[in-house]
Protein backbone atom coordinates (compact mmCIF):
# COMPACT_ATOMS: atom_id res chain seq x y z
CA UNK A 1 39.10 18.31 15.18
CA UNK A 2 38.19 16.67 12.51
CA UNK A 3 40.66 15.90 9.26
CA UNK A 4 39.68 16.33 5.86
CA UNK A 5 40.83 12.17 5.54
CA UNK A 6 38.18 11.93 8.02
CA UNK A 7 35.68 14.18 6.10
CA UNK A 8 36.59 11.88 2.83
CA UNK A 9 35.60 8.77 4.70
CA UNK A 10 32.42 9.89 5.91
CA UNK A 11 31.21 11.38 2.50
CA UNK A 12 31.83 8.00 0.95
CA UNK A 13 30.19 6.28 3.46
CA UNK A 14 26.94 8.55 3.13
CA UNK A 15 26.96 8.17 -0.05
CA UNK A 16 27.63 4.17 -0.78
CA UNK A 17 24.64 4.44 1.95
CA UNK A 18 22.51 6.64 -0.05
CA UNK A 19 23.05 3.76 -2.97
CA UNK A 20 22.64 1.05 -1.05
CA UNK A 21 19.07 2.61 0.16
CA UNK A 22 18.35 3.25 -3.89
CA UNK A 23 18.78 -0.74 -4.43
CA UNK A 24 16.82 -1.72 -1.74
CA UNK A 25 13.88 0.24 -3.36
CA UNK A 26 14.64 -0.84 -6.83
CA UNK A 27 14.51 -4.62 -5.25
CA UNK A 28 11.76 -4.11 -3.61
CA UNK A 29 9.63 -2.98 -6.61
CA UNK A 30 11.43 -5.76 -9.10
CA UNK A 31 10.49 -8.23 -6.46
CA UNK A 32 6.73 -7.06 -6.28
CA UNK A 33 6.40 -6.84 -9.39
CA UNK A 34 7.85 -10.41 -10.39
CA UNK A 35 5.87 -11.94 -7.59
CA UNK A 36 2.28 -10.11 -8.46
CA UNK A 37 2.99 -8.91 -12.21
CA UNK A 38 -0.49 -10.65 -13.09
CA UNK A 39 -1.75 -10.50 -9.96
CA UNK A 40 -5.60 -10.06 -10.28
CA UNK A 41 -6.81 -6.56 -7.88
CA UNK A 42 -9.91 -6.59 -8.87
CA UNK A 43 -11.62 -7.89 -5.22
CA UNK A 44 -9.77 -4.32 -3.87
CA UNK A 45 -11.81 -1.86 -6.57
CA UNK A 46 -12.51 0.94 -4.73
CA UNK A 47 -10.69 0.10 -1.75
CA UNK A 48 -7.45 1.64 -0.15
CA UNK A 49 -5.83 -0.55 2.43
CA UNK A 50 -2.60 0.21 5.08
CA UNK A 51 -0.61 -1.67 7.54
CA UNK A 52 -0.65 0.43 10.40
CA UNK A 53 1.60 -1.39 12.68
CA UNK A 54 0.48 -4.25 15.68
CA UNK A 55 -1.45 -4.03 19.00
CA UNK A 56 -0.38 -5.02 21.98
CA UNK A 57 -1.05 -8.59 21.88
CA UNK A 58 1.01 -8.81 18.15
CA UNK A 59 -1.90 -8.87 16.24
CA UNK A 60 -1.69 -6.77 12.58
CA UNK A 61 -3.81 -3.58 12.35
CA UNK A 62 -5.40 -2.58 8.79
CA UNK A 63 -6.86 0.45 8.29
CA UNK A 64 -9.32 0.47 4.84
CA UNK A 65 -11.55 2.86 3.30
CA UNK A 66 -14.42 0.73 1.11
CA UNK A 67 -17.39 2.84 0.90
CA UNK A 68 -19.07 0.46 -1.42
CA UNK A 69 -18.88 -1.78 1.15
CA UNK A 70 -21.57 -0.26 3.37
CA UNK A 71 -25.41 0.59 2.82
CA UNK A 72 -24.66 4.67 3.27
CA UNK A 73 -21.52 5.47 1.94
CA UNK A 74 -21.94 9.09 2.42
CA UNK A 75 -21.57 8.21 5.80
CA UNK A 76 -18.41 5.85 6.53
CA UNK A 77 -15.52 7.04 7.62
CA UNK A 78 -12.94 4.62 7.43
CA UNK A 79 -12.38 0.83 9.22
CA UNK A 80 -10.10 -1.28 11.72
CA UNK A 81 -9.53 -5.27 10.80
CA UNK A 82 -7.30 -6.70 13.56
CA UNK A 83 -6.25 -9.27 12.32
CA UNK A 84 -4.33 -12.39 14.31
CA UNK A 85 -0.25 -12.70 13.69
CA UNK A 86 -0.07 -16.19 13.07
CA UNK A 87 -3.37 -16.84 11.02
CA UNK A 88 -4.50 -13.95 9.83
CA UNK A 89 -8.21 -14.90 11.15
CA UNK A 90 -10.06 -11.36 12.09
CA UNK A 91 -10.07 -10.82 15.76
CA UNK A 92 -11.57 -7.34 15.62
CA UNK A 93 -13.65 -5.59 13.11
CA UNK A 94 -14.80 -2.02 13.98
CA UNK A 95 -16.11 0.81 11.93
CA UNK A 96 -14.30 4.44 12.93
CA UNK A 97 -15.20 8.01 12.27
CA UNK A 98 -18.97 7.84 11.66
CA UNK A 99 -21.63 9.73 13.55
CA UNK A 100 -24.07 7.02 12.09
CA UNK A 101 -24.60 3.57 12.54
CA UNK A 102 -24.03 1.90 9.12
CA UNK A 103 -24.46 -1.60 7.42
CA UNK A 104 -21.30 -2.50 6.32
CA UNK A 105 -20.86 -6.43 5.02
CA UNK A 106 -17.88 -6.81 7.87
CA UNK A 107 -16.71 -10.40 6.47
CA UNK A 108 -16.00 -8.54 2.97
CA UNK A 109 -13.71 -5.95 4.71
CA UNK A 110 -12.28 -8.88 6.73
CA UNK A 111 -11.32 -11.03 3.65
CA UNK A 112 -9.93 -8.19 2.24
CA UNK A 113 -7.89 -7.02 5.09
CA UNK A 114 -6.59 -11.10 5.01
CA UNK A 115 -6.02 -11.14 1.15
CA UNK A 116 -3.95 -7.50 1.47
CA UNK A 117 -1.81 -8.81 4.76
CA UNK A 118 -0.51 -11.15 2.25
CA UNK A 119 1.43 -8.85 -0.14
CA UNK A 120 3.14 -7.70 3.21
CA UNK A 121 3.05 -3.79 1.79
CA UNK A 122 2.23 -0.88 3.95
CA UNK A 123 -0.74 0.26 1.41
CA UNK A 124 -2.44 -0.97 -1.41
CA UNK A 125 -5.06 1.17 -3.63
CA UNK A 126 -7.37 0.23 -6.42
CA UNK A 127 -9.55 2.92 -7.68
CA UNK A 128 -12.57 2.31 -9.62
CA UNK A 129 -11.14 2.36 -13.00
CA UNK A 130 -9.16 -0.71 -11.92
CA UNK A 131 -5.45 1.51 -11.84
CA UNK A 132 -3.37 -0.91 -9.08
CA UNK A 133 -1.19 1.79 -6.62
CA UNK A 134 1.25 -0.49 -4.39
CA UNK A 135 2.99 1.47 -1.26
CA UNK A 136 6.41 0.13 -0.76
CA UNK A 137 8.23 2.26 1.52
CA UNK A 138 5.30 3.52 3.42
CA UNK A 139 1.80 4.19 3.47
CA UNK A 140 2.49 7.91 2.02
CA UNK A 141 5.15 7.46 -0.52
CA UNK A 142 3.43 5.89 -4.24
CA UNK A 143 6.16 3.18 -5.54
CA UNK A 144 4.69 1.66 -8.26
CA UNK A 145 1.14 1.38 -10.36
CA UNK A 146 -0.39 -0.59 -12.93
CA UNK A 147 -2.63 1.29 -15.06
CA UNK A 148 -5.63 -0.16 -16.33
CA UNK A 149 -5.13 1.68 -19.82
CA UNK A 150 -3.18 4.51 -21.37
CA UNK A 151 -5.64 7.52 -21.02
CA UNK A 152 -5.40 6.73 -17.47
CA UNK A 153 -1.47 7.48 -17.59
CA UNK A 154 -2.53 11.39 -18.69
CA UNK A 155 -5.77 10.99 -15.99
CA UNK A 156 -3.26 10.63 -12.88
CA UNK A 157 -2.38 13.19 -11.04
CA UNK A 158 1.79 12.14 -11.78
CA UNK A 159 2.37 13.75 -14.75
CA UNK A 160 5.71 11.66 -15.79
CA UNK A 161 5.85 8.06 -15.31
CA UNK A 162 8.71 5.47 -16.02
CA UNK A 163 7.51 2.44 -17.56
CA UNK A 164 9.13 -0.63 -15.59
CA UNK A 165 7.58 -3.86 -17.21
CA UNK A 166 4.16 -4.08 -19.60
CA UNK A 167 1.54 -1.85 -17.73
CA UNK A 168 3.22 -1.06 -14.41
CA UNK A 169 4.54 2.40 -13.76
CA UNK A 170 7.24 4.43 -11.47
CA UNK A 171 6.07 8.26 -10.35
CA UNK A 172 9.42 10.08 -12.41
């Protein structure tokens, strides 16, 4: 049976944990931001980039999605840069979910894929207004943005930002 001491303890340990978990994030965004505050995303217009994880020999797997990148964008799905642990060099470039061959300029997407490995974030977006959408926790959950202007703020589709420095942004 369990004591209501015991119940005490265990409450305040959830929640320093709970806390603890809120700094991290708050870190991890204050650290991003220091680091790339200026940071120039303009190579990854129109591009949306995640870490999905290692092979089996180590090496980093980037998914991307650049249809400008390709002669029939209509027709690209989505591709795979594998890219080496230790150097980053591309070991593996494949296009994925396409019925159609395409042309797609393959040492563009691997550049990118080497450039994005390097912010070590689990997604990175730039869409073609130039608004900057950083992935901290995961590939799913939107941590922070830089938007290119103010009428992009009300163009979003989060309706309340916080303002964290200049022209990046928190989803409220």
């Amino acid at each position: 049976m369990v004591t209501k001491s015991e119940i005490k303890q265990i409450t305040i340990i959830c929640l320093m944990m709970l806390l603890f978990n809120s700094c991290i994030g708050q870190t991890k965004e204050k650290t991003f931001i220091a680091k790339y505050e200026l940071e120039d995303f303009s190579q990854f217009k129109g591009v949306d980039m995640a870490f999905r994880g290692s092979d089996k020999q180590g090496n980093f797997v980037v998914f991307g999605y650049a249809p400008h990148l390709v002669n029939d964008p209509p027709k690209v799905g989505y591709y795979v840069v594998i890219l080496g642990r230790e150097n980053y060099q591309a070991v593996k470039t494949e296009l994925v979910k396409t019925e159609y061959y395409v042309n797609a300029d393959t040492v563009k997407l691997q550049q990118l894929a080497q450039a994005f490995i390097r912010y070590e974030i689990p997604r990175l977006k730039v869409d073609e207004q130039g608004n900057v959408f950083v992935y901290l926790k995961d590939f799913e959950t939107l941590a922070l943005a830089r938007l290119a202007s103010d009428s992009e703020m009300l163009k979003n589709p989060v309706k309340k930002w916080i303002n964290i420095k200049n022209n990046w942004y928190k989803p409220k």
